[in-house]
C-alpha atoms as a PDB file:
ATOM      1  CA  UNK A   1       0.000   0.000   0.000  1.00  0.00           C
ATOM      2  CA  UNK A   2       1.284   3.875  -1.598  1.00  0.00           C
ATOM      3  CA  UNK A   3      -0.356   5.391   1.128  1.00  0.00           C
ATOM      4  CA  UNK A   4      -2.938   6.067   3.580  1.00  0.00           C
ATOM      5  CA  UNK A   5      -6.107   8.433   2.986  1.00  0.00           C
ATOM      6  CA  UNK A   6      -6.870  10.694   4.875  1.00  0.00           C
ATOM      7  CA  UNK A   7      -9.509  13.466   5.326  1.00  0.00           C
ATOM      8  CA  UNK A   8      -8.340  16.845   5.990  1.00  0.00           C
ATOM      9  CA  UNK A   9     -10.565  20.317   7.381  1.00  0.00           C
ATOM     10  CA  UNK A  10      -8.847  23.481   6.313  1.00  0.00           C
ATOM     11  CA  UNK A  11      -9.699  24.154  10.063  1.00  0.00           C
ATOM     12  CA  UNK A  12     -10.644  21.080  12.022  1.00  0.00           C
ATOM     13  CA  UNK A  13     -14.487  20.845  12.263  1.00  0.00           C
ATOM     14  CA  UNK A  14     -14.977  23.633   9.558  1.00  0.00           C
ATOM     15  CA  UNK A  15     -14.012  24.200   5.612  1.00  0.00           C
ATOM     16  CA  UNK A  16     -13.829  21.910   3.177  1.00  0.00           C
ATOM     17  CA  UNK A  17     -12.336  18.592   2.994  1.00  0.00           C
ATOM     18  CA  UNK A  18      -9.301  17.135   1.336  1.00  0.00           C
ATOM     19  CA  UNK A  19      -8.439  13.588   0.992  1.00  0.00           C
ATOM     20  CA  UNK A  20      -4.856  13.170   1.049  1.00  0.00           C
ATOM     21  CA  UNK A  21      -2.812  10.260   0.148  1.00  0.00           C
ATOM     22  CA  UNK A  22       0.370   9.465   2.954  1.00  0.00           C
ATOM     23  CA  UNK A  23       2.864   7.400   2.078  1.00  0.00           C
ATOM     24  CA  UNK A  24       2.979   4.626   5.418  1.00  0.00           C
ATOM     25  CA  UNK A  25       6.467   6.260   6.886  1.00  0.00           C
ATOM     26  CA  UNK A  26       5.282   9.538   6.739  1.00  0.00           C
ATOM     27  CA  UNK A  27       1.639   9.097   8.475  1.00  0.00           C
ATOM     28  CA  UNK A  28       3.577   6.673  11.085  1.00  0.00           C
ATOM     29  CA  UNK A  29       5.371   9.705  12.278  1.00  0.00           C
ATOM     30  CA  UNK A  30       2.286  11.985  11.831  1.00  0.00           C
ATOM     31  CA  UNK A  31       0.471   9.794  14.228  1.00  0.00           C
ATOM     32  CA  UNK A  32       2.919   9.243  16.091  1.00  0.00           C
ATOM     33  CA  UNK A  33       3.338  13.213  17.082  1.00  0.00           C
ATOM     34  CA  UNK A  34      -0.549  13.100  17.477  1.00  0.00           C
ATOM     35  CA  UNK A  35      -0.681  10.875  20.080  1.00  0.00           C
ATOM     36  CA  UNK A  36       2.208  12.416  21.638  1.00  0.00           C
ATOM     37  CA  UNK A  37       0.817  15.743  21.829  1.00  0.00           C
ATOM     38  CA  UNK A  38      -2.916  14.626  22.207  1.00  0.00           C
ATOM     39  CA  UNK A  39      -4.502  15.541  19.328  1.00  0.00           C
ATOM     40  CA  UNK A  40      -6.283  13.870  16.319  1.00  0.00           C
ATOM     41  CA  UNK A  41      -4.226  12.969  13.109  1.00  0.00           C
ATOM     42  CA  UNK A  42      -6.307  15.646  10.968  1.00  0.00           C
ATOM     43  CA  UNK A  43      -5.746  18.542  13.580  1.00  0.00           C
ATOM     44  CA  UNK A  44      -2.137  17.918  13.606  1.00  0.00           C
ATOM     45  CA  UNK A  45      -1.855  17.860  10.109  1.00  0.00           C
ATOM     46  CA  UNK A  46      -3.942  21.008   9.930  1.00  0.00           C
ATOM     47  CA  UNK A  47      -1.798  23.228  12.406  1.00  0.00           C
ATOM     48  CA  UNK A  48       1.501  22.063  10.842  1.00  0.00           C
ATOM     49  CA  UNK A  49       0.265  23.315   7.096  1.00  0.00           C
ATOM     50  CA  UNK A  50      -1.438  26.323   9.159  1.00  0.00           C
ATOM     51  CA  UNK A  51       2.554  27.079  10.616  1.00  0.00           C
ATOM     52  CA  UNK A  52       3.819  26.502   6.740  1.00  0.00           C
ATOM     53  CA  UNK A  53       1.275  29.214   5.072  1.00  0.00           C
ATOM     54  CA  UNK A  54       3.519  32.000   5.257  1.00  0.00           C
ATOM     55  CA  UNK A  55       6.212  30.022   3.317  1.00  0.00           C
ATOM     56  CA  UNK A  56       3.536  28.178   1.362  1.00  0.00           C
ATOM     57  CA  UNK A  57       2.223  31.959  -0.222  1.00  0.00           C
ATOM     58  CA  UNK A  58       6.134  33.174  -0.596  1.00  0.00           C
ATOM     59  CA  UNK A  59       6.864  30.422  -2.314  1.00  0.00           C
ATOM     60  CA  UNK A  60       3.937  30.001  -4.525  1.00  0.00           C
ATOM     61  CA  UNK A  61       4.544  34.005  -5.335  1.00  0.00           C
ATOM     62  CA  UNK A  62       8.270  32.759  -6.441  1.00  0.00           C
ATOM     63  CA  UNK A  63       6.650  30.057  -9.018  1.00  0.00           C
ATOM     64  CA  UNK A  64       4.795  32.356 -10.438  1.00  0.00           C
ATOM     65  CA  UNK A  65       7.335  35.253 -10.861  1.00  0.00           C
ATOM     66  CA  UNK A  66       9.653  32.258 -12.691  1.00  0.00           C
ATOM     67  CA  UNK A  67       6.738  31.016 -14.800  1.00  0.00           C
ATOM     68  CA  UNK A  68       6.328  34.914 -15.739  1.00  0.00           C
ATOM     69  CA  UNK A  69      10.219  34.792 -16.805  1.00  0.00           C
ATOM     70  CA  UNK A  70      10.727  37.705 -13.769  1.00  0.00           C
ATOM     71  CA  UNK A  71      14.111  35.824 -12.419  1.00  0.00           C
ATOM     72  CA  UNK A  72      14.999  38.747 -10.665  1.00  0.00           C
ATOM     73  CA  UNK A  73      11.984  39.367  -8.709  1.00  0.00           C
ATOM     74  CA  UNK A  74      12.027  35.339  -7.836  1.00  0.00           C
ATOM     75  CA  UNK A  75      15.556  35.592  -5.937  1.00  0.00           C
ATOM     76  CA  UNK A  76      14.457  39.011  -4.639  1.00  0.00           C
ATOM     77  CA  UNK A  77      11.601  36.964  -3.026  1.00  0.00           C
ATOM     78  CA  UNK A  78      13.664  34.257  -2.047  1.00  0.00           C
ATOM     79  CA  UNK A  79      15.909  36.439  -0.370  1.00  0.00           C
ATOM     80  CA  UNK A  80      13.289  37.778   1.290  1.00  0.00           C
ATOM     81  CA  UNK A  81      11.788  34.606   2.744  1.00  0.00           C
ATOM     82  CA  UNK A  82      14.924  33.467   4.107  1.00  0.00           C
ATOM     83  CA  UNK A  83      15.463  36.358   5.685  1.00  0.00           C
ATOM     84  CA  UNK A  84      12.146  35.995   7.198  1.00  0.00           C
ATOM     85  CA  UNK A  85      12.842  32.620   8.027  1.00  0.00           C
ATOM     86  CA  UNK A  86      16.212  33.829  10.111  1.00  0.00           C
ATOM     87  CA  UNK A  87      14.331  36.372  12.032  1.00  0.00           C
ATOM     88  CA  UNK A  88      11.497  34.487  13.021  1.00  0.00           C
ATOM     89  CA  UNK A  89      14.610  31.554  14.297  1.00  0.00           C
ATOM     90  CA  UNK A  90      16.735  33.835  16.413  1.00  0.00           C
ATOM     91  CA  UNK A  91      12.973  35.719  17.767  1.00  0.00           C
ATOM     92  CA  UNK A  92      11.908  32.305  18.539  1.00  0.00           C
ATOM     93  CA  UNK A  93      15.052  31.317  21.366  1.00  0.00           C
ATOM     94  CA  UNK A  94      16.540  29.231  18.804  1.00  0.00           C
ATOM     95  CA  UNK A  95      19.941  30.536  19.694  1.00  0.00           C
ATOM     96  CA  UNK A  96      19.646  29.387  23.396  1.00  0.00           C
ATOM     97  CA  UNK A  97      19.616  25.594  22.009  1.00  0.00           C
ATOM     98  CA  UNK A  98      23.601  26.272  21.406  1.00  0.00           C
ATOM     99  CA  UNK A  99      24.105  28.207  24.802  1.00  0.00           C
ATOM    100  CA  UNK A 100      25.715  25.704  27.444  1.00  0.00           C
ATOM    101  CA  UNK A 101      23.599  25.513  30.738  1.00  0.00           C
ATOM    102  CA  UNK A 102      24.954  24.802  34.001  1.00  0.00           C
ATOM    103  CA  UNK A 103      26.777  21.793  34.536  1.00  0.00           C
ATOM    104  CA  UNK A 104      25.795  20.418  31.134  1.00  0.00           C
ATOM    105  CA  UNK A 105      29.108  22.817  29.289  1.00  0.00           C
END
C-alpha cells in the first residue's frame, strides 16, 4: 500500500475537505506526534500546514514570478523569505539551544 487516505478540514471541524494520500512512513510519524501531543491525526496535520502558510504563499509568489520569466523578482523573493525565516529563528530562542547551561558545558 502507496499510502494512507486521509480526510483533511482546512480548520478542524470547519471548511472543506481534502483527501490526502500518505505514504505509510510519513503518516507513522504523523500519528505518532498526534498521540504524543494529544490531538487527532487531521488537527495535527492542519496546524503544521497552518505554521507553513507564510512560506507556502512566498513560495507560490516565487513560481509564479519564474513562470512569468521575472528571475529577478524570484531571488528578490527568495531572499526575502529566508530572511524571514532567520528572524522568526533567532525571535523564537533558537539561539539558546547552542548556549551551554549549568553543569551540562
Amino acid at each position: 500500500m502507496h499510502g494512507v487516505t486521509a480526510k483533511v478540514a482546512a480548520m478542524v471541524g470547519q471548511g472543506r475537505r481534502v483527501a490526502l494520500s500518505v505514504p505509510e512512513d510519513l503518516r507513522a510519524v504523523l500519528q505518532g506526534f498526534a498521540d504524543a501531543s494529544g490531538k487527532p491525526l487531521a488537527s495535527v496535520i492542519v496546524d503544521l500546514l497552518r505554521e507553513m502558510e507564510p512560506q507556502l504563499v512566498a513560495l507560490t509568489k516565487i513560481q509564479q514570478q519564474v513562470k512569468a520569466g521575472k528571475v529577478s523578482a524570484a531571488k528578490q523573493t527568495l531572499r526575502h523569505l529566508m530572511g524571514d525565516a532567520m528572524a522568526a529563528a533567532i525571535a523564537g530562542g533558537q539561539p539558546e539551544l547552542f548556549r551551554g547551561k549549568k553543569g551540562r558545558g
